[in-house]
N, C-alpha and C. Protein backbone atom coordinates (compact mmCIF):
# COMPACT_ATOMS: atom_id res chain seq x y z
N UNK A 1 -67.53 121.10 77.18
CA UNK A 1 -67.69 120.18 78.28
C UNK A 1 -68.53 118.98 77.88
N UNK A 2 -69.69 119.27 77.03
CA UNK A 2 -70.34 118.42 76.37
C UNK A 2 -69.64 117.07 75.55
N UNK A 3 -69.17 117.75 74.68
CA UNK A 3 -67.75 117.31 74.42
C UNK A 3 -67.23 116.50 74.91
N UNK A 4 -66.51 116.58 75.56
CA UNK A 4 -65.19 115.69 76.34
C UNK A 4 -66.48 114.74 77.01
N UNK A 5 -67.47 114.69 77.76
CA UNK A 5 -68.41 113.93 77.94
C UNK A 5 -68.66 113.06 77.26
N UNK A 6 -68.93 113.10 75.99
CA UNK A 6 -69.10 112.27 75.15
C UNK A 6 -68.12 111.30 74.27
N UNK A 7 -66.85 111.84 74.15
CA UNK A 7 -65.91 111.38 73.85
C UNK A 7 -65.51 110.16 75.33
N UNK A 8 -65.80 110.35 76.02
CA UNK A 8 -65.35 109.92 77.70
C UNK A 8 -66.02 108.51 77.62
N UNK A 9 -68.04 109.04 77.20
CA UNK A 9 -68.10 108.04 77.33
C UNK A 9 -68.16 106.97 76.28
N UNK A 10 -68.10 107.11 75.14
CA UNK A 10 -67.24 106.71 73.76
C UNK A 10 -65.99 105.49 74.08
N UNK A 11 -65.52 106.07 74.65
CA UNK A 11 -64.34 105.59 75.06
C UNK A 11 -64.54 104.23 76.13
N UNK A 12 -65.31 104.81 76.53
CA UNK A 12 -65.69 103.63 78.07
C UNK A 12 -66.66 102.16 77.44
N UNK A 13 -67.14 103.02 76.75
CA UNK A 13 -68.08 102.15 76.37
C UNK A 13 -67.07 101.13 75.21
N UNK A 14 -66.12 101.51 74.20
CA UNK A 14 -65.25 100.98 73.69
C UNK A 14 -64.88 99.37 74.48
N UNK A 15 -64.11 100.26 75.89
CA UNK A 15 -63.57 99.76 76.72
C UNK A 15 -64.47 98.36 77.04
N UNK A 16 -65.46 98.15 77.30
CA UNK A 16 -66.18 97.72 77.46
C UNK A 16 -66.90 96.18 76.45
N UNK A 17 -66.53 96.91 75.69
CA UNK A 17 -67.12 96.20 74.16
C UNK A 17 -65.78 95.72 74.09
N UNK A 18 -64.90 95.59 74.14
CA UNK A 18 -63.68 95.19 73.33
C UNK A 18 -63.49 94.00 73.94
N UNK A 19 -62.75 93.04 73.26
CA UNK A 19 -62.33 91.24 73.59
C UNK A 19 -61.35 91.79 74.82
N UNK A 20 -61.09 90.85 75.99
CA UNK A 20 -60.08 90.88 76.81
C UNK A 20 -59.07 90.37 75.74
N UNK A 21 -57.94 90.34 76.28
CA UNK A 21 -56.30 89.86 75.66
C UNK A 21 -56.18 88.51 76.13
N UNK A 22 -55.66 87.70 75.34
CA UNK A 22 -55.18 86.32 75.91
C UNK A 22 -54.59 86.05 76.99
N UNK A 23 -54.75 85.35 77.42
CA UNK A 23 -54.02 85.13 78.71
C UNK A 23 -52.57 84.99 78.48
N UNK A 24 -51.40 85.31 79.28
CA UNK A 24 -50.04 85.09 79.12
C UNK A 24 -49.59 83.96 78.71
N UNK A 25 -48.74 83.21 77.97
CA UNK A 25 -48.06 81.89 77.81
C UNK A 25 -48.13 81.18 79.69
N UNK A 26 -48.19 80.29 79.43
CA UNK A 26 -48.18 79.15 80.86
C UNK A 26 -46.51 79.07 81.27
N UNK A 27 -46.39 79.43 82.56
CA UNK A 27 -45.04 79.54 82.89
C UNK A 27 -44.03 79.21 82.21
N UNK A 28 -43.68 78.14 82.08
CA UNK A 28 -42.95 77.53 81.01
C UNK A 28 -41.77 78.15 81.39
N UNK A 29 -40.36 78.65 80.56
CA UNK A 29 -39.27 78.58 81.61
C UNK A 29 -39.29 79.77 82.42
N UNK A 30 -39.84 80.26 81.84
CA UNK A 30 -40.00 81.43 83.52
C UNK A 30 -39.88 80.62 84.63
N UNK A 31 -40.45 79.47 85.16
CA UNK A 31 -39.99 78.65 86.33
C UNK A 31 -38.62 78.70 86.53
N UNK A 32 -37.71 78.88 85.71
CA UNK A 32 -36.61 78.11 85.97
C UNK A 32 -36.14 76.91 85.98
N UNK A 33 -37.09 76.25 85.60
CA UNK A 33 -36.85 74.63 85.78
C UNK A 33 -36.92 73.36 84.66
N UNK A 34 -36.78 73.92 83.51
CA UNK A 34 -36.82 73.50 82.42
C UNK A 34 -35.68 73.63 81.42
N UNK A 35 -35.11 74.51 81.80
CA UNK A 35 -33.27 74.51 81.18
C UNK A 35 -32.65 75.63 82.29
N UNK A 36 -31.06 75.11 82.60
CA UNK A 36 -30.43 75.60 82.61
C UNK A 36 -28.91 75.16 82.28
N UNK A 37 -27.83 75.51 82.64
CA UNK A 37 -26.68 75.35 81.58
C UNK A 37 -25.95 74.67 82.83
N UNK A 38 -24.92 73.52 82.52
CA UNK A 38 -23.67 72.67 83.05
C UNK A 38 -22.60 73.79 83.45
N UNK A 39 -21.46 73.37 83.29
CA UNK A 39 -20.21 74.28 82.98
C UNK A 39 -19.57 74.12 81.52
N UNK A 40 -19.20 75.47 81.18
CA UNK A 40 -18.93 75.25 79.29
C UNK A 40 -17.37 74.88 79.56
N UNK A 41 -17.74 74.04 78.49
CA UNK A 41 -15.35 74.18 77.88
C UNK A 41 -15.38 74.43 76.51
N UNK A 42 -13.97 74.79 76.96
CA UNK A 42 -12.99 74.87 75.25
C UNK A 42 -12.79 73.16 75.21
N UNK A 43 -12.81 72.91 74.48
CA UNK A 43 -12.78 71.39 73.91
C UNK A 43 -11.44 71.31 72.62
N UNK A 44 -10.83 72.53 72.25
CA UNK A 44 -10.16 72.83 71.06
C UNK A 44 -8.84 72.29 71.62
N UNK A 45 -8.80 71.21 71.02
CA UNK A 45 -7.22 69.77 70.84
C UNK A 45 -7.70 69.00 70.80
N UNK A 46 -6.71 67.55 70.82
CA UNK A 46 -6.51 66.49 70.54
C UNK A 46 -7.00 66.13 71.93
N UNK A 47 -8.15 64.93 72.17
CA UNK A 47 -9.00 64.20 71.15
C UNK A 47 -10.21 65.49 70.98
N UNK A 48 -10.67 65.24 70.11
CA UNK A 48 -11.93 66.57 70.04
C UNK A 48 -12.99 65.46 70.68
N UNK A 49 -13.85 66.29 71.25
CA UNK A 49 -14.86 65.42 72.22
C UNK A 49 -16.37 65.11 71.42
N UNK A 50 -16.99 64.51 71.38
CA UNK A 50 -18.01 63.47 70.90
C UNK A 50 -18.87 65.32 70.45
N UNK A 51 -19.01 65.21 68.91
CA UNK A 51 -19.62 66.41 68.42
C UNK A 51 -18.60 67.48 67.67
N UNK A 52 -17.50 67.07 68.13
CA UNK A 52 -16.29 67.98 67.85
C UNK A 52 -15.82 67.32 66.26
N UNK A 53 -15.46 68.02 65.05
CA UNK A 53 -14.87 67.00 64.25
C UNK A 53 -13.42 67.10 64.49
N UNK A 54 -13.28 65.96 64.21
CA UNK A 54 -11.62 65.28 64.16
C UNK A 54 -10.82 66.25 63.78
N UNK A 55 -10.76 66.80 62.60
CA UNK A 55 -9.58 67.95 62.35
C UNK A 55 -10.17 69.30 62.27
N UNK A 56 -9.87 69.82 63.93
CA UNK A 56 -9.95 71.18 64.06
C UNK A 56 -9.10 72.16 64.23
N UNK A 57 -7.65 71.62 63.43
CA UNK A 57 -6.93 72.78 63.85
C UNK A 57 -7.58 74.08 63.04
N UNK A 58 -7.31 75.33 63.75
CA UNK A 58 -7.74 76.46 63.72
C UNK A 58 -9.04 77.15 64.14
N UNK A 59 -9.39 75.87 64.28
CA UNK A 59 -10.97 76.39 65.01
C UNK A 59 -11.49 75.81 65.78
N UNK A 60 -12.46 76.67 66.96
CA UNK A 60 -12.50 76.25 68.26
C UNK A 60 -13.64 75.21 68.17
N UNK A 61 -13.69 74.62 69.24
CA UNK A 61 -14.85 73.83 69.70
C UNK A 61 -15.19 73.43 71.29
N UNK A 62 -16.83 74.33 71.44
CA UNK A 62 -17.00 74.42 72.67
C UNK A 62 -17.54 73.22 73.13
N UNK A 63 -18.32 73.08 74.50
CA UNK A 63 -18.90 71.76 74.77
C UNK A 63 -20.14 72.93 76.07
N UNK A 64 -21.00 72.69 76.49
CA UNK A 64 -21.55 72.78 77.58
C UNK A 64 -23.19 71.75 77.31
N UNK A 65 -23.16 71.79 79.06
CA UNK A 65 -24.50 70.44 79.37
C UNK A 65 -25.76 71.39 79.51
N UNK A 66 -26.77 70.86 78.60
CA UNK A 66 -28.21 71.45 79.26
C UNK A 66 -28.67 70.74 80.78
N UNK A 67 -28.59 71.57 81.48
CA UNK A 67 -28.49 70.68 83.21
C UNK A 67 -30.29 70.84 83.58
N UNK A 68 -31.04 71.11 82.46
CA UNK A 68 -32.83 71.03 83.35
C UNK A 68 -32.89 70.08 83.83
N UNK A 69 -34.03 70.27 84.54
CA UNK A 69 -33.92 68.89 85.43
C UNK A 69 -35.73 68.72 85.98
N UNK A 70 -36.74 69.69 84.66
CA UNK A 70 -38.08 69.73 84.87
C UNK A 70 -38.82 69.32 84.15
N UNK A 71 -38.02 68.37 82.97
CA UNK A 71 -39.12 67.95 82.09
C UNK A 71 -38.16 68.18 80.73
N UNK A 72 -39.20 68.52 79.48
CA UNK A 72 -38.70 68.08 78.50
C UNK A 72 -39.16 69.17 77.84
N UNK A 73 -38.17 69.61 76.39
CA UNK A 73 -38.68 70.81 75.81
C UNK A 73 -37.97 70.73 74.04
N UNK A 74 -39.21 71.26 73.48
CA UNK A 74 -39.21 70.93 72.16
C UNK A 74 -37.68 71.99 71.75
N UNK A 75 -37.14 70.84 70.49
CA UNK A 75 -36.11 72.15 69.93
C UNK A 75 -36.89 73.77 69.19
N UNK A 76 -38.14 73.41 68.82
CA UNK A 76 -38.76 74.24 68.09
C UNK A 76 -38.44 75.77 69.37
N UNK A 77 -38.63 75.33 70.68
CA UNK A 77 -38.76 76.42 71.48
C UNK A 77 -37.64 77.12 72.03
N UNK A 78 -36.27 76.21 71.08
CA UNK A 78 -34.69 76.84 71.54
C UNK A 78 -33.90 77.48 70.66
N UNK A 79 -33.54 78.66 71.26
CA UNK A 79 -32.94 79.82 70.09
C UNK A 79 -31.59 80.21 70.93
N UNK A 80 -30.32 80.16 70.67
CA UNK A 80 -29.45 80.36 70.90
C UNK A 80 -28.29 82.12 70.30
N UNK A 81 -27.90 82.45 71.12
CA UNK A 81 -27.67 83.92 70.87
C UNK A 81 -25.83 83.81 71.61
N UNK A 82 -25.02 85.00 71.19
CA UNK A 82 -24.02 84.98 72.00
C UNK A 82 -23.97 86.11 72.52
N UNK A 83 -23.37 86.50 73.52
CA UNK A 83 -23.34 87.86 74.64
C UNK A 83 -21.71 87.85 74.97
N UNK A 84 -21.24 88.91 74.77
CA UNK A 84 -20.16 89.67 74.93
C UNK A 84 -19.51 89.54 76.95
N UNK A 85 -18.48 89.85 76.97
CA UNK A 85 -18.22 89.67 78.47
C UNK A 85 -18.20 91.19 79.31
N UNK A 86 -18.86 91.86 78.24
CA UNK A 86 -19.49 93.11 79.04
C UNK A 86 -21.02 93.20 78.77
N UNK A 87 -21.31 91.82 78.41
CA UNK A 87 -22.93 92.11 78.09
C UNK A 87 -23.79 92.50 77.26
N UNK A 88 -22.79 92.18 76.15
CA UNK A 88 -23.58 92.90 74.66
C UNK A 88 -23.72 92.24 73.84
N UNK A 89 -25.07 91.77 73.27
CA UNK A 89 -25.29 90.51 72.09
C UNK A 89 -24.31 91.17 71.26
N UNK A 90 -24.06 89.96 70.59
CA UNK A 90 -22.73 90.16 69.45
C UNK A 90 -23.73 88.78 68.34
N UNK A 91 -23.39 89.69 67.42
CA UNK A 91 -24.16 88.46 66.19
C UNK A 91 -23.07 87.11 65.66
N UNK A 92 -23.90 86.04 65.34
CA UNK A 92 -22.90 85.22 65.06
C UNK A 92 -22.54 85.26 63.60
N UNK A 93 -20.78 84.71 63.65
CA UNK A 93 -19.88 84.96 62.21
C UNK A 93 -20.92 84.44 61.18
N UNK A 94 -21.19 85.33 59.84
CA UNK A 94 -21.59 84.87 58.99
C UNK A 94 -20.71 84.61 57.63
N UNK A 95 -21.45 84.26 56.68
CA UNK A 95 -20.39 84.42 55.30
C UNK A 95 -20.57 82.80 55.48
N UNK A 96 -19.20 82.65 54.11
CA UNK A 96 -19.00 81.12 54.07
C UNK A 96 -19.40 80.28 55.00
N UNK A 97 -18.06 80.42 56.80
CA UNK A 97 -18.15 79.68 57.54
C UNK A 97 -18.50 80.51 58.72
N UNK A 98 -20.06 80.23 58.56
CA UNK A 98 -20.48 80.43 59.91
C UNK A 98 -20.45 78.99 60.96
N UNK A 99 -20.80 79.68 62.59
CA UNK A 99 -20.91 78.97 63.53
C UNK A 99 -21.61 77.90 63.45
N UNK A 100 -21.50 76.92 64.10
CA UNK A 100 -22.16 75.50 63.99
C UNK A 100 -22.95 75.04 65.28
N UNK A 101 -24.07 75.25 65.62
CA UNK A 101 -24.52 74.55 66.67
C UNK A 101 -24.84 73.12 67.10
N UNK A 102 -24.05 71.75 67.31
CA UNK A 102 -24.79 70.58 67.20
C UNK A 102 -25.38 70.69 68.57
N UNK A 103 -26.18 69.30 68.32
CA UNK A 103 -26.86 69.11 69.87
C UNK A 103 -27.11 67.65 70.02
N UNK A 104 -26.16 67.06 70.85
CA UNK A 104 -25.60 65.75 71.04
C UNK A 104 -26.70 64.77 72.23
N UNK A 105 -27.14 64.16 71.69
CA UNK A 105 -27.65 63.29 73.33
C UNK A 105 -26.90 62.37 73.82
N UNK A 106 -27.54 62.24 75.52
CA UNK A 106 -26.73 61.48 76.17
C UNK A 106 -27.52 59.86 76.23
N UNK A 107 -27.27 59.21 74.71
CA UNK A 107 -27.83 58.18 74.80
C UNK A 107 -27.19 57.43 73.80
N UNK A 108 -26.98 56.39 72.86
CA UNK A 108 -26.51 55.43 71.62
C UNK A 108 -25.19 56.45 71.44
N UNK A 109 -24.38 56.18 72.45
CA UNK A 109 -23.11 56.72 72.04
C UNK A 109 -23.46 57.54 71.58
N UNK A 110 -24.07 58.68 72.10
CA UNK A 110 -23.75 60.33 72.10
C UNK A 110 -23.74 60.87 70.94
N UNK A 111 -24.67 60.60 70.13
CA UNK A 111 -25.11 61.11 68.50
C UNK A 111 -24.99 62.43 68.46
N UNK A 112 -24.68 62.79 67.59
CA UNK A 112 -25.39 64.36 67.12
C UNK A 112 -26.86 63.84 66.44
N UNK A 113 -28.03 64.58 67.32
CA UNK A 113 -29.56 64.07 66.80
C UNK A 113 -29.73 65.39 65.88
N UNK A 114 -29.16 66.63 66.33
CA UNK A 114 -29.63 67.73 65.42
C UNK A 114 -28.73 69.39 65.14
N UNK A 115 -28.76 69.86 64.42
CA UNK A 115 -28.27 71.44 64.38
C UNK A 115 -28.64 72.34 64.17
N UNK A 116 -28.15 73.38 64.71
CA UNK A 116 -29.12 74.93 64.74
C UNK A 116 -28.17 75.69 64.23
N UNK A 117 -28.83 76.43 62.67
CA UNK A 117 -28.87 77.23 61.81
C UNK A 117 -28.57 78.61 62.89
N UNK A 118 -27.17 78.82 62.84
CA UNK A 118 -26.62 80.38 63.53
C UNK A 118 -27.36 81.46 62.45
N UNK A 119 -27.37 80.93 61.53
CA UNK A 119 -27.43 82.19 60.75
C UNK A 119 -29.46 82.46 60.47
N UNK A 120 -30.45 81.45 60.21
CA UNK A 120 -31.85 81.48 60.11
C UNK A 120 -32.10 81.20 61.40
N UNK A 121 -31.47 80.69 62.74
CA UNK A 121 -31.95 80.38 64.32
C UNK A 121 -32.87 79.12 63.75
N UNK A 122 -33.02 78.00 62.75
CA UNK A 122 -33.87 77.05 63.08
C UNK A 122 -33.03 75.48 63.11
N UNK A 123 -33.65 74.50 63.40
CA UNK A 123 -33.08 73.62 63.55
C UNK A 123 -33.38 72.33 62.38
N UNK A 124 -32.75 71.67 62.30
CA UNK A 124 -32.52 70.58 61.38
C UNK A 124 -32.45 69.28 62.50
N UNK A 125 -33.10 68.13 62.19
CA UNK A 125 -33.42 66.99 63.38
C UNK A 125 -32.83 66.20 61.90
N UNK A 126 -31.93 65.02 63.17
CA UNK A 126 -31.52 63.81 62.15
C UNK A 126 -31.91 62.80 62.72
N UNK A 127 -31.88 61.43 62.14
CA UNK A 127 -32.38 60.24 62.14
C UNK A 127 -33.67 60.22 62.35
N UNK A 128 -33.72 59.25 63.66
CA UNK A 128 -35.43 59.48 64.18
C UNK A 128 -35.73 60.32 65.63
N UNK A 129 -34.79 61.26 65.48
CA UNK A 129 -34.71 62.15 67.06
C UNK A 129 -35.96 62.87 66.72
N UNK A 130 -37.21 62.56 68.05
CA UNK A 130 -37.93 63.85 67.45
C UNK A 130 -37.98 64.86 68.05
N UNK A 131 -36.88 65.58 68.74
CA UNK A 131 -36.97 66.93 68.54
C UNK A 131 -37.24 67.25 70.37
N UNK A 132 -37.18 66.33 71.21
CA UNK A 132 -37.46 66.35 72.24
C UNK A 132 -36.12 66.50 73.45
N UNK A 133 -36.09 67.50 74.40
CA UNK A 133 -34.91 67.58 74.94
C UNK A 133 -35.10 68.20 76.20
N UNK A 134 -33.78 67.23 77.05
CA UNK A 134 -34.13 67.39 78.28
C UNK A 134 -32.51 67.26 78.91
N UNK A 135 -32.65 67.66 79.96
CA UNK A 135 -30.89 67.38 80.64
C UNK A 135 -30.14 66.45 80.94
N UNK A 136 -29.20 66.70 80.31
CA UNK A 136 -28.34 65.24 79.34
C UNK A 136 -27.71 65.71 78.11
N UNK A 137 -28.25 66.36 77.84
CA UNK A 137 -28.17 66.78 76.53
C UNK A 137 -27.01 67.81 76.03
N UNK A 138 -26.33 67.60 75.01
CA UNK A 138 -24.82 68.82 74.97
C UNK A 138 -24.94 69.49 74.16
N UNK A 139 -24.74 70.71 74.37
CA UNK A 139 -24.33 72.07 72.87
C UNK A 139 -23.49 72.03 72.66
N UNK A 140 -22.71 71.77 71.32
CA UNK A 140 -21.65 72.26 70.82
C UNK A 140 -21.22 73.00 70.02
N UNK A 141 -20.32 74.26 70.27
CA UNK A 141 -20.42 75.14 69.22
C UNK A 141 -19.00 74.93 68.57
N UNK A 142 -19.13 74.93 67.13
CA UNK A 142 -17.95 75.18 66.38
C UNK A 142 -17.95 75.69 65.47
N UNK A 143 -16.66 77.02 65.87
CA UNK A 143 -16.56 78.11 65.50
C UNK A 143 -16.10 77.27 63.46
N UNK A 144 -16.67 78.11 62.58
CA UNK A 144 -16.73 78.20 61.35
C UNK A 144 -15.37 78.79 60.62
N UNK A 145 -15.04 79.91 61.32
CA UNK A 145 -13.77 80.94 61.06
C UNK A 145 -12.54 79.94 61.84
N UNK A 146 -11.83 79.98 61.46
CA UNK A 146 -10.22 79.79 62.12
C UNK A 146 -9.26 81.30 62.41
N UNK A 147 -8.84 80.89 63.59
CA UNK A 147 -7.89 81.78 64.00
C UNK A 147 -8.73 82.78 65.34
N UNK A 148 -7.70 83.02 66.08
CA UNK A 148 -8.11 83.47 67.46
C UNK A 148 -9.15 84.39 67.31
N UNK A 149 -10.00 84.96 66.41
CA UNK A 149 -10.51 85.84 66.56
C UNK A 149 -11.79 85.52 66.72
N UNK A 150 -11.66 84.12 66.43
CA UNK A 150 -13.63 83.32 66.38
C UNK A 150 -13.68 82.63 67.66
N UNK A 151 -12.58 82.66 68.71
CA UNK A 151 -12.35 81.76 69.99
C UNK A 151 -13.38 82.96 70.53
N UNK A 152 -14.41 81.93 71.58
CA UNK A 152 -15.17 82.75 72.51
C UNK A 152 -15.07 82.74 74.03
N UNK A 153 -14.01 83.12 73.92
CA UNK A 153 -13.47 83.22 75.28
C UNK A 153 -14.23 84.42 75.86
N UNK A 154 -14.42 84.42 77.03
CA UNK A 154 -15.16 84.89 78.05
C UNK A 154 -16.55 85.15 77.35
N UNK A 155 -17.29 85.21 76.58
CA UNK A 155 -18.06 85.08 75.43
C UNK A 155 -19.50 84.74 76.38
N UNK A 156 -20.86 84.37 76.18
CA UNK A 156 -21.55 83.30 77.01
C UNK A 156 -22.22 83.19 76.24
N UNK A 157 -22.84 81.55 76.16
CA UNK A 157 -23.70 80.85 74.93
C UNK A 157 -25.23 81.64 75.96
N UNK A 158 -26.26 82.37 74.97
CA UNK A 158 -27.66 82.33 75.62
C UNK A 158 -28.80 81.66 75.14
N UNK A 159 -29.28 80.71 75.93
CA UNK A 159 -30.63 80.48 75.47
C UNK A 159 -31.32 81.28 75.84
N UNK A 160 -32.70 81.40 74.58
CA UNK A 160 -33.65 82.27 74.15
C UNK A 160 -34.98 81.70 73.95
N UNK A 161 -35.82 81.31 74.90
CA UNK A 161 -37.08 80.65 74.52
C UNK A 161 -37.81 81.10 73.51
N UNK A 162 -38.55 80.57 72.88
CA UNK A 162 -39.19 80.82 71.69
C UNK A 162 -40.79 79.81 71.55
N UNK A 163 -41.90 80.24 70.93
CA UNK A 163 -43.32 79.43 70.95
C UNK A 163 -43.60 79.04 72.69
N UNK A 164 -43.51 80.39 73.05
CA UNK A 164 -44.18 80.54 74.58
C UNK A 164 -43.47 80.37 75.48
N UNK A 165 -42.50 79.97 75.35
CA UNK A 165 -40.94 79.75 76.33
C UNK A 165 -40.87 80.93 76.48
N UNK A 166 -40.35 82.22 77.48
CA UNK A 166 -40.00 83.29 77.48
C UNK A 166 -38.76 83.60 77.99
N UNK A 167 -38.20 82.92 78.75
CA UNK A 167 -36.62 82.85 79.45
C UNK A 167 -35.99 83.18 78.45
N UNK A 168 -34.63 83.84 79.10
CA UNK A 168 -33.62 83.96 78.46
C UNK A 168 -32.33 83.86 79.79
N UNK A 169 -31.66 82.61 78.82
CA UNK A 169 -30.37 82.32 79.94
C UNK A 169 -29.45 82.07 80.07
N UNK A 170 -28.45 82.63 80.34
CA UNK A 170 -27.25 83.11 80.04
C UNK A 170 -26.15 81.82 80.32
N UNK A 171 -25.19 81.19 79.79
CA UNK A 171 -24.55 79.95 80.58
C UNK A 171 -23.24 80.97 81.39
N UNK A 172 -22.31 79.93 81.78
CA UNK A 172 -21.33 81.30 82.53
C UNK A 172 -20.16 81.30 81.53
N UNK A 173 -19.34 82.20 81.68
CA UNK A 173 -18.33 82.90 80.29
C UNK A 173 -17.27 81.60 79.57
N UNK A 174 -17.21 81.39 78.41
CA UNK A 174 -16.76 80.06 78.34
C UNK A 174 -15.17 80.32 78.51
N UNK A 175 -14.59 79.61 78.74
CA UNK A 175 -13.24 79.72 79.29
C UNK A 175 -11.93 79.74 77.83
């Protein structure tokens, strides 16, 4: 009995002595209000749409709008994933030709400013984009593989916050 007494208060006293835990990340998209998704398309034909390259026969090319509408959010904090139409992450095609993420703004005729690495999840920034993004802004995915089997039909693109972002959010099934 002595025992467990002492261990008890061992313990308490631990309790006591020890650093509190950091405080949680600051809302951030947990609000909801800092990304969410347009409506996606198949974009795959003639003309391919601004992000799309010119000769895609055999392989698809999606389009959907980041529709936030709360501000602005670093690419560092956007990680993109795909989900199955029963709800099951599915990894993206690797090998030679993997998936292509650009990310187009809605500004100087609709640049591609940057792309995200399907296969390491990081991003590559071009010109003088720095890395800043807000709604306006387009994902485009193009599929790497040719032939129906890389089409992501009913499929859904997810964003995945990342460096304190915690959301995760699903766009709706691409068509």
């Amino acid at each position: 009995m002595v025992g467990s007494v002492v261990v008890m208060l061992l313990f308490v006293a631990a309790l006591v002595e020890s650093p509190t835990s950091p405080p949680p990340p600051p809302c951030g998209l947990d609000c909801g209000i800092l990304f969410s998704w347009g409506t996606p398309f198949n974009d795959t034909g003639p003309p391919p749409p601004v992000g799309c390259p010119s000769a895609i026969t055999g392989h698809y090319c999606y389009s959907i709008e980041i529709a936030g509408d709360g501000g602005a959010l670093p690419t560092s904090a956007m990680n993109f994933w795909l989900r199955s139409s029963v709800g099951v992450r599915i990894p993206w095609p690797a090998g030679s030709n993997p998936d292509v993420i650009w990310l187009v703004a809605p500004y100087d005729g609709y640049p591609v400013v940057a792309q995200f690495d399907t296969i390491t999840s990081s991003w590559t920034l071009y010109g003088n984009f720095t890395g800043t993004v807000s709604g306006g802004f387009t994902i485009v995915v193009f599929t790497g593989g040719t032939g129906s089997v890389y089409g992501l039909q009913g499929d859904q693109l997810v964003f995945e916050g990342t460096d304190g972002y915690s959301a995760t959010v699903p766009s709706n099934s691409f068509p």
